[in-house]
C-alpha atoms as a PDB file:
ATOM      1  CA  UNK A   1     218.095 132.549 110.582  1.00  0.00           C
ATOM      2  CA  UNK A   2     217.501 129.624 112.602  1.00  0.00           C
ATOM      3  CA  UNK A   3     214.947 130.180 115.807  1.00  0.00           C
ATOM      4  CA  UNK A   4     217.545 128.218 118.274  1.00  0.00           C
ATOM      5  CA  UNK A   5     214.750 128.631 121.364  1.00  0.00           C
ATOM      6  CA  UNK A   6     212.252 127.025 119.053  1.00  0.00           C
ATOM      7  CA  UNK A   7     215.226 123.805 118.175  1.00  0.00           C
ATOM      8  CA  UNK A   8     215.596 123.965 121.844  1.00  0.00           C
ATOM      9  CA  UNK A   9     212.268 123.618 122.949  1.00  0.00           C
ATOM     10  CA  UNK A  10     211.635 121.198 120.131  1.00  0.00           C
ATOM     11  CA  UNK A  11     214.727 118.885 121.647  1.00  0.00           C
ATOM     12  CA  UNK A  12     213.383 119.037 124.899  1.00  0.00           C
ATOM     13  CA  UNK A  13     209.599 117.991 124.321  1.00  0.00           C
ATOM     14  CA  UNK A  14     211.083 115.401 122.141  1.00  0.00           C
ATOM     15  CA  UNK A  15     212.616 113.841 125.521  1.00  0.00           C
ATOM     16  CA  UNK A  16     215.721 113.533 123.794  1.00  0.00           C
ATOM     17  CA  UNK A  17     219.371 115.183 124.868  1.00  0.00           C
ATOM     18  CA  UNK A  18     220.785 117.526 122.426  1.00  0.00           C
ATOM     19  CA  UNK A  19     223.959 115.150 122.969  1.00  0.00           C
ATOM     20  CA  UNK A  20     221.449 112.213 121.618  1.00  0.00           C
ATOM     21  CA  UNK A  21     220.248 113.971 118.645  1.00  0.00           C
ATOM     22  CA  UNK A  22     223.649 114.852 117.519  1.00  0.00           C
ATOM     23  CA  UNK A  23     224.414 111.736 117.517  1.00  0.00           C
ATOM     24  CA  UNK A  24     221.234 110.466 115.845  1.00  0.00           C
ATOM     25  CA  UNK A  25     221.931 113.114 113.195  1.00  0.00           C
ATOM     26  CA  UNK A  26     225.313 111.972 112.195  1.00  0.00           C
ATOM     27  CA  UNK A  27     226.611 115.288 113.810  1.00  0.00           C
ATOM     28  CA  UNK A  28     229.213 115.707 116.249  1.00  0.00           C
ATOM     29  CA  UNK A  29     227.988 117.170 119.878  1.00  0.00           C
ATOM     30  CA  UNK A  30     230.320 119.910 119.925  1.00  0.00           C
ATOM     31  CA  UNK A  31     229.315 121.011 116.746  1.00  0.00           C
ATOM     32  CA  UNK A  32     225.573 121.059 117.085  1.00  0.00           C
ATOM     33  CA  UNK A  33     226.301 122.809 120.126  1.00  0.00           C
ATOM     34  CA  UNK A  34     228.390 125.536 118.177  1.00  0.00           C
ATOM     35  CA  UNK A  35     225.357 125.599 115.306  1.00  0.00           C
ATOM     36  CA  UNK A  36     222.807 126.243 117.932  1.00  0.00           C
ATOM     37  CA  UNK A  37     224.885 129.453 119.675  1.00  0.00           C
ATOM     38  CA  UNK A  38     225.541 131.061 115.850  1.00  0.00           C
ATOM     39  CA  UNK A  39     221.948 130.160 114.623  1.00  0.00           C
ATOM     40  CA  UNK A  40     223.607 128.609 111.176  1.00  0.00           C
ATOM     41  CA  UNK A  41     223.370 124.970 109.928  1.00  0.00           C
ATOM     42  CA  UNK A  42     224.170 123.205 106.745  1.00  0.00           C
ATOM     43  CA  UNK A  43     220.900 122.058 104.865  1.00  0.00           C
ATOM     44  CA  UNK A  44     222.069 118.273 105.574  1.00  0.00           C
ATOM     45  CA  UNK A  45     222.482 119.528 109.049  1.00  0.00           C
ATOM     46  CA  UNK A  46     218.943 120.473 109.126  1.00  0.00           C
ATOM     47  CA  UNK A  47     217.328 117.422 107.395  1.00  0.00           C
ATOM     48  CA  UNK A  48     218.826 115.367 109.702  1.00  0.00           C
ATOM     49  CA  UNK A  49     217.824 117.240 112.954  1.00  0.00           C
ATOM     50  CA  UNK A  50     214.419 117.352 111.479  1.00  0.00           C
ATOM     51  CA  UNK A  51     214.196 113.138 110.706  1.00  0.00           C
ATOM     52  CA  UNK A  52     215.565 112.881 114.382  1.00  0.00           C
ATOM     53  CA  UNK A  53     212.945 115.375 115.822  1.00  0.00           C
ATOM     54  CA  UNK A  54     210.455 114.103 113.793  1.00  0.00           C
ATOM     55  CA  UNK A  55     209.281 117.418 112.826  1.00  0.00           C
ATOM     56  CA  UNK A  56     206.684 118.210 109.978  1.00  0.00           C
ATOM     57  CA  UNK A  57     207.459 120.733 107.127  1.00  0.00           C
ATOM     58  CA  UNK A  58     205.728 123.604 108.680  1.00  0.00           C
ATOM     59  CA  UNK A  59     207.810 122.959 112.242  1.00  0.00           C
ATOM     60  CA  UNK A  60     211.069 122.473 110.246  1.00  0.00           C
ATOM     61  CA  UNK A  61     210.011 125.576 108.156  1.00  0.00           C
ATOM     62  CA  UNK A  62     209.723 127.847 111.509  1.00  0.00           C
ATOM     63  CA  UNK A  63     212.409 126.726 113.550  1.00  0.00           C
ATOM     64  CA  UNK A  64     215.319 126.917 110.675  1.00  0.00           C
ATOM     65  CA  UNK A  65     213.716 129.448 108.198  1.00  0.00           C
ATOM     66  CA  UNK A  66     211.668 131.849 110.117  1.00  0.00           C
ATOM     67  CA  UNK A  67     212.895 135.163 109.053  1.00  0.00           C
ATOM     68  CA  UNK A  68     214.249 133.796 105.581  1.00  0.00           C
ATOM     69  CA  UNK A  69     211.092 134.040 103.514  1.00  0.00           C
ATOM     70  CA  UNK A  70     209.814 136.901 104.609  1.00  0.00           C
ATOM     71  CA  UNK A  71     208.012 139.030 102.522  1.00  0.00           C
ATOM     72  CA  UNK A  72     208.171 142.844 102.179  1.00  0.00           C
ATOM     73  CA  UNK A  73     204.771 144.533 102.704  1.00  0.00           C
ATOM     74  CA  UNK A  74     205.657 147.220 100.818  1.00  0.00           C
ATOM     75  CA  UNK A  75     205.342 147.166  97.039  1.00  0.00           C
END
């Protein structure tokens, strides 16, 4: 699940609009806006937020896959 306060905060350091960034990204406004409310994005959604944004592996890795690789403690 996608960490949409982490995207967000990432967008706004970046001193870009999310309105820009969709549009860098090939993606259209309204739907990067309906991505960020459900928390789900396409892989090429991701890889092109994360060229945009500029954001390393490990940023890219916490914002969009935080609670997807997750390991159970318990064994």
């Amino acid at each position: 699940m996608t960490d949409v306060n982490a995207l967000k905060r990432s967008i706004e350091n970046s001193g870009m609009t999310v309105t820009f960034v969709a549009e860098k990204a090939g993606i259209l406004r309204e739907t990067l806006y309906n991505r960020m409310k459900t928390g789900d994005f396409k892989l090429s959604e991701i890889c092109s937020i994360s060229r945009v944004l500029s954001l390393s592996r490990d940023e890219r890795d916490e914002i969009f896959f935080a609670n997807d690789c997750e390991l159970n403690s318990t064994s």
